[in-house]
N, C-alpha and C. Protein backbone atom coordinates (compact mmCIF):
# COMPACT_ATOMS: atom_id res chain seq x y z
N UNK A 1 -258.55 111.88 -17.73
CA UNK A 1 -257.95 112.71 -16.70
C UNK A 1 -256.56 113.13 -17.14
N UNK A 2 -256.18 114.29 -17.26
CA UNK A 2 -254.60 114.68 -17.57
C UNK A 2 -253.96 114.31 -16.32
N UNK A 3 -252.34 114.36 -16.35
CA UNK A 3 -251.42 114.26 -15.72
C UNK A 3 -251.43 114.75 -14.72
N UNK A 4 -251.26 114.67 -13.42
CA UNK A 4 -250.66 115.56 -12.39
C UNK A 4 -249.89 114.95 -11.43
N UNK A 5 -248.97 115.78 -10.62
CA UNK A 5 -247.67 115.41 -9.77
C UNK A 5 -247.77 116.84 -8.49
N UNK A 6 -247.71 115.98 -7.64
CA UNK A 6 -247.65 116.78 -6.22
C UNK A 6 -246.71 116.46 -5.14
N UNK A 7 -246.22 117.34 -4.15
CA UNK A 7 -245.51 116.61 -3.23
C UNK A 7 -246.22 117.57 -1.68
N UNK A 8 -246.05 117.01 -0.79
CA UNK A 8 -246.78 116.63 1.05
C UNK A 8 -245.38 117.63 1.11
N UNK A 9 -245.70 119.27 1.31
CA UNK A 9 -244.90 119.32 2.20
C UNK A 9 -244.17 119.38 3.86
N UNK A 10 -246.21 119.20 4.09
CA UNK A 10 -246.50 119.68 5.37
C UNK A 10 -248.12 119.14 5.43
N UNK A 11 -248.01 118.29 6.88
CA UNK A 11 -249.51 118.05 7.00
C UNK A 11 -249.66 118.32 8.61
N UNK A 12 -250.65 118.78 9.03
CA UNK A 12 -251.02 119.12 10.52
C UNK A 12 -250.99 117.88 11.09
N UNK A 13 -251.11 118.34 12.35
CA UNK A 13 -251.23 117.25 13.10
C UNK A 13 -252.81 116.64 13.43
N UNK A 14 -253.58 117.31 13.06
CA UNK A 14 -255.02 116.80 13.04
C UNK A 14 -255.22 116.00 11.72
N UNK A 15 -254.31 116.69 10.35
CA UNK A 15 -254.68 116.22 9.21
C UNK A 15 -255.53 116.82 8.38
N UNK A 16 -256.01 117.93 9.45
CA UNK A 16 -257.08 119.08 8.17
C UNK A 16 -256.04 119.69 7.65
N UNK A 17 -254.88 120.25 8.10
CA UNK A 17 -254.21 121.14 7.27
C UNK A 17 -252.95 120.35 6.43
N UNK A 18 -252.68 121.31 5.14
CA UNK A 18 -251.64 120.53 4.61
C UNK A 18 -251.39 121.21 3.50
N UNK A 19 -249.95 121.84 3.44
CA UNK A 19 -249.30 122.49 2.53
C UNK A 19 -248.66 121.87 1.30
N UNK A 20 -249.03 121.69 0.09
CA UNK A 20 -248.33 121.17 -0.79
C UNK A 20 -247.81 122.12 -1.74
N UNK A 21 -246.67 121.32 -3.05
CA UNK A 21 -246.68 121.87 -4.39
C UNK A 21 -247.57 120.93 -5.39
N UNK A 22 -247.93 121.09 -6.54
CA UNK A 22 -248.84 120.94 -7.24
C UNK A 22 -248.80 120.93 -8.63
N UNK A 23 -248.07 120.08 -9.75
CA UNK A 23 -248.40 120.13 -11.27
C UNK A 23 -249.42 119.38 -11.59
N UNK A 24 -250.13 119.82 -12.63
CA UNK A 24 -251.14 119.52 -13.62
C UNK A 24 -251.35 120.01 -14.81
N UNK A 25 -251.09 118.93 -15.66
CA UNK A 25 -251.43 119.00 -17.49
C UNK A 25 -252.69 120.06 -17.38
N UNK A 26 -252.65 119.95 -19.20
CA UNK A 26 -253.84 120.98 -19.61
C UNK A 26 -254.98 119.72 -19.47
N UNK A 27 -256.08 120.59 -19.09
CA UNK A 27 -257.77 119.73 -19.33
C UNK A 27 -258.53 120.36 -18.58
N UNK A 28 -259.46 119.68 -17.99
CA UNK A 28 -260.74 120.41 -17.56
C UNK A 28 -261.72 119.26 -16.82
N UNK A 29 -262.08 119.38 -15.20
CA UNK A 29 -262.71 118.57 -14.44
C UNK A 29 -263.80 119.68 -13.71
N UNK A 30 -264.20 118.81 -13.31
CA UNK A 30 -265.83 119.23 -12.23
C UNK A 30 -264.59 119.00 -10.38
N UNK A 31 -265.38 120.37 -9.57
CA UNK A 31 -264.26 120.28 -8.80
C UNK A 31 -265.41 120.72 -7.21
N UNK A 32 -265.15 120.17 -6.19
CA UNK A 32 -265.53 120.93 -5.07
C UNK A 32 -265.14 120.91 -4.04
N UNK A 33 -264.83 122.04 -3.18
CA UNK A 33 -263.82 122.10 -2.12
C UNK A 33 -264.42 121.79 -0.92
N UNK A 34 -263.92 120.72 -0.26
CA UNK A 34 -264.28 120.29 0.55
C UNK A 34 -263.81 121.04 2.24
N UNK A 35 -262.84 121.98 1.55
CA UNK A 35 -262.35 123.20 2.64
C UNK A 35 -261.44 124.15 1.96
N UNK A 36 -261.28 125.30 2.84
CA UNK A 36 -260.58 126.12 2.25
C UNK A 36 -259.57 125.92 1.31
N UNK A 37 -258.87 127.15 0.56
CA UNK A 37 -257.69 126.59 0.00
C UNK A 37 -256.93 127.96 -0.69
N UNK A 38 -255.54 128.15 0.07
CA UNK A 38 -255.00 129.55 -0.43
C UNK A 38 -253.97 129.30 -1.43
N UNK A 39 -253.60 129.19 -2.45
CA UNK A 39 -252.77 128.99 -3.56
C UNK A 39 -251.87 130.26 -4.43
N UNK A 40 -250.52 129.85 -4.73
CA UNK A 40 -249.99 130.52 -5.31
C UNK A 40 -249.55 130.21 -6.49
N UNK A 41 -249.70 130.50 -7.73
CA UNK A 41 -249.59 129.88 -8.93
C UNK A 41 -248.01 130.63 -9.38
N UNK A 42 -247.10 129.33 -9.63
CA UNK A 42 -245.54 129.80 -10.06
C UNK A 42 -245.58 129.75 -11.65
N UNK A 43 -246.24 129.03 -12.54
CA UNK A 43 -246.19 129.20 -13.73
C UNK A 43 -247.52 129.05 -14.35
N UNK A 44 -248.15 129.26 -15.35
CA UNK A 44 -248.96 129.33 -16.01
C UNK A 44 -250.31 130.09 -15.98
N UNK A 45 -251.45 129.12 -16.20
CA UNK A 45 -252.89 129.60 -16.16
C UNK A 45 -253.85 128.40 -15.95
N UNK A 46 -254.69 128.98 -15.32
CA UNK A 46 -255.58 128.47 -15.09
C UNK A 46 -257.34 129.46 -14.83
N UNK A 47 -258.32 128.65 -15.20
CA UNK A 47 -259.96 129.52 -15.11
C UNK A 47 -260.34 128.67 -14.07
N UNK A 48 -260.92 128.90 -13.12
CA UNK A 48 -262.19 128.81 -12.34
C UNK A 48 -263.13 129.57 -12.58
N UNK A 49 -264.16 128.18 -13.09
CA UNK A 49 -265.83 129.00 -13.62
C UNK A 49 -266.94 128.16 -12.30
N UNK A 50 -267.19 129.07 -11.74
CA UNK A 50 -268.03 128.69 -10.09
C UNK A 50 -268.91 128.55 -10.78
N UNK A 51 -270.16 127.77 -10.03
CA UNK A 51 -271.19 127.33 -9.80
C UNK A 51 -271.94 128.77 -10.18
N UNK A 52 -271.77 129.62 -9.30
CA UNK A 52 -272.86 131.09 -8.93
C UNK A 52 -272.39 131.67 -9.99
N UNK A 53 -271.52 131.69 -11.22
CA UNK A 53 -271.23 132.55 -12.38
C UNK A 53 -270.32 133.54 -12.37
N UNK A 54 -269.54 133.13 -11.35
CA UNK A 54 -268.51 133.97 -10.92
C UNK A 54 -267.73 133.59 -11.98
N UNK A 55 -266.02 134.05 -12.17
CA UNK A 55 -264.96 133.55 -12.60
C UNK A 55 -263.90 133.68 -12.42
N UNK A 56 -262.62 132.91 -12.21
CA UNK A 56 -261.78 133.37 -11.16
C UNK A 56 -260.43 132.56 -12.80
N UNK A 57 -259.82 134.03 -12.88
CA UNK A 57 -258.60 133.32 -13.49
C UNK A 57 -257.39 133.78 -12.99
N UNK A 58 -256.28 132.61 -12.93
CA UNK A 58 -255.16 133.50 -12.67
C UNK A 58 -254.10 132.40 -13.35
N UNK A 59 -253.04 133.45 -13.34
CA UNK A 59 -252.06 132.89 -14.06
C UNK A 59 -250.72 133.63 -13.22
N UNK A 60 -249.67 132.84 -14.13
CA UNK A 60 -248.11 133.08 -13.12
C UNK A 60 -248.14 134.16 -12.26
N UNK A 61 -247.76 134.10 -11.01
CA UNK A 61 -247.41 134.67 -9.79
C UNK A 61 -248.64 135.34 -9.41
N UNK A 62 -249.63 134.74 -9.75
CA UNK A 62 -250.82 135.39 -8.80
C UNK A 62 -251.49 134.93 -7.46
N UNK A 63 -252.26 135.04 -6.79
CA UNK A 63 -252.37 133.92 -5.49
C UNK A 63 -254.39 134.24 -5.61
N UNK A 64 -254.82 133.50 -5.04
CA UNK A 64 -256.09 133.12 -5.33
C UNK A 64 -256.86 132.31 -3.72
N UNK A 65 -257.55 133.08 -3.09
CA UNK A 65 -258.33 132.01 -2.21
C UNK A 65 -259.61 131.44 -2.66
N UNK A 66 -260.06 130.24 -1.98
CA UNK A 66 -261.13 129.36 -2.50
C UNK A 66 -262.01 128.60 -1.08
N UNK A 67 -263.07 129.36 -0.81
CA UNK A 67 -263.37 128.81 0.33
C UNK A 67 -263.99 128.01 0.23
N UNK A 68 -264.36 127.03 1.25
CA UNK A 68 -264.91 125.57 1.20
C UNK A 68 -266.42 125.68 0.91
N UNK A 69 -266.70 124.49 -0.03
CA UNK A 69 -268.24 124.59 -0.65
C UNK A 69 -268.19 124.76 -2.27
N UNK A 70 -267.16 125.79 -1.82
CA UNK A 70 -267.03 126.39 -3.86
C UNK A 70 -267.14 125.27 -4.87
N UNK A 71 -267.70 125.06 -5.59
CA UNK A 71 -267.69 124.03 -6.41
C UNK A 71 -267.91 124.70 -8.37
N UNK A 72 -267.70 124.07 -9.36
CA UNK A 72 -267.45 124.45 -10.37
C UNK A 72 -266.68 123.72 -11.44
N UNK A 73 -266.35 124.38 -12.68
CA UNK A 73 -265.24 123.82 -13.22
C UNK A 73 -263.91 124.11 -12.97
N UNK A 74 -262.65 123.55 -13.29
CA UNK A 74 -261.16 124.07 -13.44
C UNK A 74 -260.95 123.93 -14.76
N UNK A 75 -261.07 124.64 -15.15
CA UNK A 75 -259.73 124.68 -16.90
C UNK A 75 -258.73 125.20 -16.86
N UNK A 76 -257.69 124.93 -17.23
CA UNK A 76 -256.03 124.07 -17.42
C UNK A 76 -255.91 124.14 -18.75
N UNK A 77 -254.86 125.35 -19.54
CA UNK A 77 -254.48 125.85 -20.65
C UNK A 77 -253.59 125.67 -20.91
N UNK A 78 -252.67 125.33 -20.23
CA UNK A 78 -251.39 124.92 -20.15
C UNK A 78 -250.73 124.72 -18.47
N UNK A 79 -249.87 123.52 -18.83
CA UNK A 79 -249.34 122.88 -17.36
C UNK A 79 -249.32 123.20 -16.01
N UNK A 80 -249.63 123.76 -15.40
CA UNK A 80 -249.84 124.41 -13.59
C UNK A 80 -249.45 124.21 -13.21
N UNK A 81 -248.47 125.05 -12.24
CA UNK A 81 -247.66 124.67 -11.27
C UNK A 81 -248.15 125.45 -9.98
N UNK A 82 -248.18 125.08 -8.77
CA UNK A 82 -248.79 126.17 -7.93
C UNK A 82 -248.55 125.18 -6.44
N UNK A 83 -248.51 126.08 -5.43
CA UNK A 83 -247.88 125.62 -4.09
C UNK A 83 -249.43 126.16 -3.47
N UNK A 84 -250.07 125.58 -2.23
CA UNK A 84 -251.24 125.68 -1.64
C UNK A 84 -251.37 125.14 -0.65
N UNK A 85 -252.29 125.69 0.58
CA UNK A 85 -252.48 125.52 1.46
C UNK A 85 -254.07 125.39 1.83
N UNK A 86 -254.28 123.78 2.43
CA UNK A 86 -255.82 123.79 2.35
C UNK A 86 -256.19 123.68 3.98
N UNK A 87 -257.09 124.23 4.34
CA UNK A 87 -257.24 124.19 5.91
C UNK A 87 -258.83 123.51 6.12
């Protein structure tokens, strides 16, 4: 598993929702969202390769939604930084 570092900046009061920031090393895991998730990426890159053959890449200052179910790989090319909101 590579490195990663996050911080709580915000969690609902039910506990479904919760705004964080987000680093992670380079590598590559099996991933599935267990609920939504709207993200803004401040430095780097990253691939999402879905299940259905989709592919979702983005890199510095792009923003990206991910609705719940989505499942797939993440590859991580270099370090990620990105702030997100999962509902």
């Amino acid at each position: 598993m590579t490195h990663t570092h996050g911080v709580l900046l915000h969690k609902g009061e039910s506990g479904q929702s919760e705004c964080d920031y987000w680093e992670r090393a380079p590598g590559h895991w099996r991933c599935q969202l267990a609920r939504d998730e709207f993200c803004h990426l401040l430095a780097d890159e990253a691939c999402y390769e879905h299940d259905d053959s989709g592919i979702t890449q983005v890199g510095t200052d792009t923003a990206a939604f991910f609705p719940a179910g989505r499942s797939g790989i993440c590859r991580i090319t270099r370090t990620v930084k990105k702030a997100y909101m999962i509902r």
